[in-house]
Structures are given as C-alpha cells and as structure tokens.
N, C-alpha and C. Protein backbone atom coordinates (compact mmCIF):
# COMPACT_ATOMS: atom_id res chain seq x y z
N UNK A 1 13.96 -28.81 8.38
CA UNK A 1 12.60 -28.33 8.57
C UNK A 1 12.36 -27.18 7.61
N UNK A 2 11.46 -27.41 6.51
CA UNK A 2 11.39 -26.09 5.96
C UNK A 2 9.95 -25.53 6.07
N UNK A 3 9.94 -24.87 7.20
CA UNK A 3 8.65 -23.93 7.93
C UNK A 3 8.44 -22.58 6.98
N UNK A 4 7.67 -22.36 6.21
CA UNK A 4 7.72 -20.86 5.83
C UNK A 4 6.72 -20.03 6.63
N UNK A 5 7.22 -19.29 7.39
CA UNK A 5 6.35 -18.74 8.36
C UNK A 5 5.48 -17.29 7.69
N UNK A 6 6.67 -16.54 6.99
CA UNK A 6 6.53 -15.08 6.65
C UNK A 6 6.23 -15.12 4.97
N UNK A 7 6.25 -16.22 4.50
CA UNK A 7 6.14 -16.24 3.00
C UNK A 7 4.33 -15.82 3.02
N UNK A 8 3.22 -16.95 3.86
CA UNK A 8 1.92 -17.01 2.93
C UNK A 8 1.54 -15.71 3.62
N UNK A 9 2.40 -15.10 4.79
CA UNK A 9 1.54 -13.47 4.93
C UNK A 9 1.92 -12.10 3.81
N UNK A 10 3.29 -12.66 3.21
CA UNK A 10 4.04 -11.50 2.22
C UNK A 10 2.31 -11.72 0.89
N UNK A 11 2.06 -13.05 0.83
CA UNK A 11 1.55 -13.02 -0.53
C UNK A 11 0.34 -13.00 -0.48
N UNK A 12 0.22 -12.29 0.56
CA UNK A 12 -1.70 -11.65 1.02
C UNK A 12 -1.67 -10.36 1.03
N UNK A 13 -0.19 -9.75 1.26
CA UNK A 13 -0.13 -8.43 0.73
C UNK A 13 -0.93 -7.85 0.32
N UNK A 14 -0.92 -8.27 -1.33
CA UNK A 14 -1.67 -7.34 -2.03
C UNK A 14 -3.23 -7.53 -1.51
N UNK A 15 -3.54 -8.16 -1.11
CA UNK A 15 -4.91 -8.36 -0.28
C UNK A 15 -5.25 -7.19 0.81
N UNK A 16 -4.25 -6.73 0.98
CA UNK A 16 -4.02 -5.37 2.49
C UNK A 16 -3.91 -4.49 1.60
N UNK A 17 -3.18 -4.21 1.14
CA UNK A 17 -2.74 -2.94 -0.07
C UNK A 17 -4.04 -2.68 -0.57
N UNK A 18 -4.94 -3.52 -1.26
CA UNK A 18 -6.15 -3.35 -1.89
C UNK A 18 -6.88 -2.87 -0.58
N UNK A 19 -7.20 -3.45 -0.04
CA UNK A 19 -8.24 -2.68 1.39
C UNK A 19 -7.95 -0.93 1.63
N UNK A 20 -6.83 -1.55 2.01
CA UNK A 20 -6.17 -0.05 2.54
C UNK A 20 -6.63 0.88 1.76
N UNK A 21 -5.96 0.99 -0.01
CA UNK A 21 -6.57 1.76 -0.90
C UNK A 21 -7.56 2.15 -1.20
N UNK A 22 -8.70 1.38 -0.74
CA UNK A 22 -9.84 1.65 -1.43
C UNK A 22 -10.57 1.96 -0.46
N UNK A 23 -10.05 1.60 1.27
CA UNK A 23 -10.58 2.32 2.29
C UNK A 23 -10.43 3.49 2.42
N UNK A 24 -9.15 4.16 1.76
CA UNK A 24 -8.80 5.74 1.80
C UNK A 24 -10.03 6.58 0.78
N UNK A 25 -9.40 5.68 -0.31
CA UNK A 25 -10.45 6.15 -1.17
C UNK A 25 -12.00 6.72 -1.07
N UNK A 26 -12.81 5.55 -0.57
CA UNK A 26 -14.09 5.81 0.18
C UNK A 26 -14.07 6.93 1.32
N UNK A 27 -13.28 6.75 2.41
CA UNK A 27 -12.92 7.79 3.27
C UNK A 27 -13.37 9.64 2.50
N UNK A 28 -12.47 9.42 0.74
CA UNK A 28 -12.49 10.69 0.71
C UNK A 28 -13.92 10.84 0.06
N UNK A 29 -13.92 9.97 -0.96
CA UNK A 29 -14.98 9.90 -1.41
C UNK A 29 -16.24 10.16 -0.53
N UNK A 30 -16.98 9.87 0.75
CA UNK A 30 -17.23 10.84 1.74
C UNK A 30 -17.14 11.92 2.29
N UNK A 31 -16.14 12.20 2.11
CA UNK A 31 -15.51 13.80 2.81
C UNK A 31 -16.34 15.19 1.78
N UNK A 32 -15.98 14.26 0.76
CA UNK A 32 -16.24 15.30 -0.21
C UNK A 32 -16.95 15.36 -1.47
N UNK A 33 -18.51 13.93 -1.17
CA UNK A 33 -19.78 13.51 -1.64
C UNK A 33 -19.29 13.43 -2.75
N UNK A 34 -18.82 12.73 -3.31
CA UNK A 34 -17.92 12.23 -4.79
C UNK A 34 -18.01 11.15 -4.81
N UNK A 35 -17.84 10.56 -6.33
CA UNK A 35 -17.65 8.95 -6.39
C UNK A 35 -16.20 8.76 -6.30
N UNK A 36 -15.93 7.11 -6.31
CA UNK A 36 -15.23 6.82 -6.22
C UNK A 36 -13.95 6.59 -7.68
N UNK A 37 -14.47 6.88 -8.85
CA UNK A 37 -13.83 7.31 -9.97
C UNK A 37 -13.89 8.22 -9.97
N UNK A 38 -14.30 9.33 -9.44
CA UNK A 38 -13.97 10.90 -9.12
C UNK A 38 -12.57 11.03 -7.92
N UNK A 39 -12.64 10.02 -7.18
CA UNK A 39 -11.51 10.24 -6.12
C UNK A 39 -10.25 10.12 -6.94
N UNK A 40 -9.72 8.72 -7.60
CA UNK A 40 -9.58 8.15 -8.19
C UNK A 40 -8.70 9.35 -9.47
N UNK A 41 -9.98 10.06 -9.71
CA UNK A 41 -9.89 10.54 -10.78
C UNK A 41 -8.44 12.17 -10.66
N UNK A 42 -9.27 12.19 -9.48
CA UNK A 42 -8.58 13.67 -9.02
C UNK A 42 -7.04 13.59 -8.15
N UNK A 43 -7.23 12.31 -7.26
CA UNK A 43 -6.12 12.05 -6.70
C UNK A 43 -5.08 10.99 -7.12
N UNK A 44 -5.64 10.18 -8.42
CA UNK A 44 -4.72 9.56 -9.43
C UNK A 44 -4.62 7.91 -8.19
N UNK A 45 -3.83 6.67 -8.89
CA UNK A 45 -4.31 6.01 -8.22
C UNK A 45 -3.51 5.76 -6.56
N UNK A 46 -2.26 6.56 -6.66
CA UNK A 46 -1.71 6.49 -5.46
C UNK A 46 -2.23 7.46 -4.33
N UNK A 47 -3.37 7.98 -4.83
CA UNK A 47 -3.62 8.95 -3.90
C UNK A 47 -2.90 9.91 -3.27
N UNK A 48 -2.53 11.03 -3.87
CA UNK A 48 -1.60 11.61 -3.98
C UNK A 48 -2.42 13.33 -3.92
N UNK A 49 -2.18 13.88 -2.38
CA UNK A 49 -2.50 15.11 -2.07
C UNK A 49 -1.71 16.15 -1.33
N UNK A 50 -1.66 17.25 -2.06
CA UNK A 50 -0.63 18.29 -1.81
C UNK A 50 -1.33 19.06 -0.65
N UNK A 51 -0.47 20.07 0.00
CA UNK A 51 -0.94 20.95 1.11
C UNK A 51 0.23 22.03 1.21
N UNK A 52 0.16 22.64 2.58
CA UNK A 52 0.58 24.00 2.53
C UNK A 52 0.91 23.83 3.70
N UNK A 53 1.78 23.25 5.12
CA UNK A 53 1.60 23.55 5.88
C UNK A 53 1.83 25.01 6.51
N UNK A 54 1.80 24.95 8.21
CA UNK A 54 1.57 26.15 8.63
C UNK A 54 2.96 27.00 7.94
N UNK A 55 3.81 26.88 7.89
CA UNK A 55 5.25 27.83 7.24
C UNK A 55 5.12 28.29 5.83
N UNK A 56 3.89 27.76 4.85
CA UNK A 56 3.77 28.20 3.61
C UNK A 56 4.31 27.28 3.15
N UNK A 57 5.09 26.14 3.37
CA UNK A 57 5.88 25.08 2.41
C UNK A 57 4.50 24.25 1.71
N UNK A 58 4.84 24.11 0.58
CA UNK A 58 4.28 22.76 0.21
C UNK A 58 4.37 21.58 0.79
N UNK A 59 3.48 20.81 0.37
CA UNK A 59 4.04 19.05 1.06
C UNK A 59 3.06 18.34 0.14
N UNK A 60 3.70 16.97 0.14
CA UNK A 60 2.54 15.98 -0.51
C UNK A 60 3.31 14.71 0.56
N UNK A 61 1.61 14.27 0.38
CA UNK A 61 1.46 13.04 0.97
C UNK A 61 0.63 11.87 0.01
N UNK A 62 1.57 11.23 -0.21
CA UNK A 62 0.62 9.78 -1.04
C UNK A 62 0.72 8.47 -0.40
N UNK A 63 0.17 7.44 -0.75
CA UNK A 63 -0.05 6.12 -0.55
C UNK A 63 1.48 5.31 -1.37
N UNK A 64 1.94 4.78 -0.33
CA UNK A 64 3.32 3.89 -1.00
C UNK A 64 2.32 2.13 -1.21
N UNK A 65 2.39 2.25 -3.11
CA UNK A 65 1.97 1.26 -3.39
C UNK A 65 3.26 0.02 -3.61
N UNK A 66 3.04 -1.26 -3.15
CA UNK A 66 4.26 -2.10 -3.94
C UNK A 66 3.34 -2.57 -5.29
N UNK A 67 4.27 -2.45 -6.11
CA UNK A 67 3.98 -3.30 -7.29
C UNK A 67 4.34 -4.25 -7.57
N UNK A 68 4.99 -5.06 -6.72
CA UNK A 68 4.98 -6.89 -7.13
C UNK A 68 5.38 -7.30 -5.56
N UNK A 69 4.59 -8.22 -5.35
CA UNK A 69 4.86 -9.24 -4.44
C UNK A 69 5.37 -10.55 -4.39
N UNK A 70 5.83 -10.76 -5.73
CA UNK A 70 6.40 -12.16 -6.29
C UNK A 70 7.70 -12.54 -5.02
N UNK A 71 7.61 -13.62 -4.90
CA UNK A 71 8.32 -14.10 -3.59
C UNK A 71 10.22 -14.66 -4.84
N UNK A 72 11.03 -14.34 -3.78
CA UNK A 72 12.27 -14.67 -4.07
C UNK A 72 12.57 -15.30 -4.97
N UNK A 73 13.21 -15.97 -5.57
CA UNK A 73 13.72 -16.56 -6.35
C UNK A 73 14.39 -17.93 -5.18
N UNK A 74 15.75 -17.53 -5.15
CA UNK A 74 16.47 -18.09 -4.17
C UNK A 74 16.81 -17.76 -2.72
N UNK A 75 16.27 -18.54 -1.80
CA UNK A 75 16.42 -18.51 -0.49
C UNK A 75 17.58 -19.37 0.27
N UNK A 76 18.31 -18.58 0.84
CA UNK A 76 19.57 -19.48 1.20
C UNK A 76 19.08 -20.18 2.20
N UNK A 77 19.90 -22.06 2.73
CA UNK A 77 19.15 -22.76 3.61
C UNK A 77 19.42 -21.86 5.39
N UNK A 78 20.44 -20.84 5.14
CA UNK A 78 20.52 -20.44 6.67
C UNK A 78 19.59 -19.71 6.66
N UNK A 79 18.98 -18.91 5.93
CA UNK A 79 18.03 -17.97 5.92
C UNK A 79 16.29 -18.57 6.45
N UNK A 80 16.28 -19.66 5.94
CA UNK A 80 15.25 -20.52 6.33
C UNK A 80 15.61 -20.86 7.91
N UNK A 81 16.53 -21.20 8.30
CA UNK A 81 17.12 -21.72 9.62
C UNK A 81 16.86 -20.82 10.95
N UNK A 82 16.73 -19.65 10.38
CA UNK A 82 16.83 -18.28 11.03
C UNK A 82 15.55 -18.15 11.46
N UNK A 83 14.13 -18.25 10.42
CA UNK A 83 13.48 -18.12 10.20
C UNK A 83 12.33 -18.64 11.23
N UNK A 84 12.65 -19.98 11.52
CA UNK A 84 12.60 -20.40 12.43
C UNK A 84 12.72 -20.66 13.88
C-alpha cells in the first residue's frame, strides 16, 4: 500500500509560510500606518525585531523561514509502512 498521507500537506507548506508572513507583515504594517515594502523594508524579509526586555538584555525575535520544501529523495519501504 503506498498511502502518502504527510507528503501533499509538507508541499503546501510553503502555501502557510507565505500566509503567515505576510499576515505578520500587514499586522505591522497597521500598527505602525506603513506600507508593506516599508515593513519589509525595515524588518528585512524574516521579520526580524530586536527589544530590551525588562532586565536591560537585548533579544530578537524573527520569523523561522524554510527555504526548500523539496520532498526526499529516498524513502525507505518501512518508513512508508509506519506511515500508515
């Protein structure tokens, strides 16, 4: 039986990744009456913003982008078996 259950949701991924991003984006782009190549512009494309919390430390927080979703190469047949 070769069922691929988790393959056609991995390769919609980037279909989520894109939302997500560009929902943040807009988000700020609101916050702070800017376009969206101004967000873009200032927070680069991972969205990437520094802070201070309460102790004086720095911190950054960005968006973990994947850059390829290309599916396996080779899949062993137990791995499929499992899968199932």
């Amino acid at each position: 039986m070769t069922q691929q259950h988790g393959y056609c949701n991995f390769f919609e991924g980037w279909r989520i990744q894109y939302i997500i991003q560009f929902s943040i984006a807009k988000t700020l782009a609101r916050k702070f009456d800017i376009s969206l190549k101004k967000v873009f512009a200032r927070y680069s494309k991972r969205l990437s913003v520094t802070y201070e919390n309460t102790k004086e430390y720095a911190r950054s927080v960005s968006l973990a982008l994947y850059t390829s979703f290309a599916r396996r190469q080779h899949v062993s047949q137990e791995n499929e078996e499992e899968a199932c």
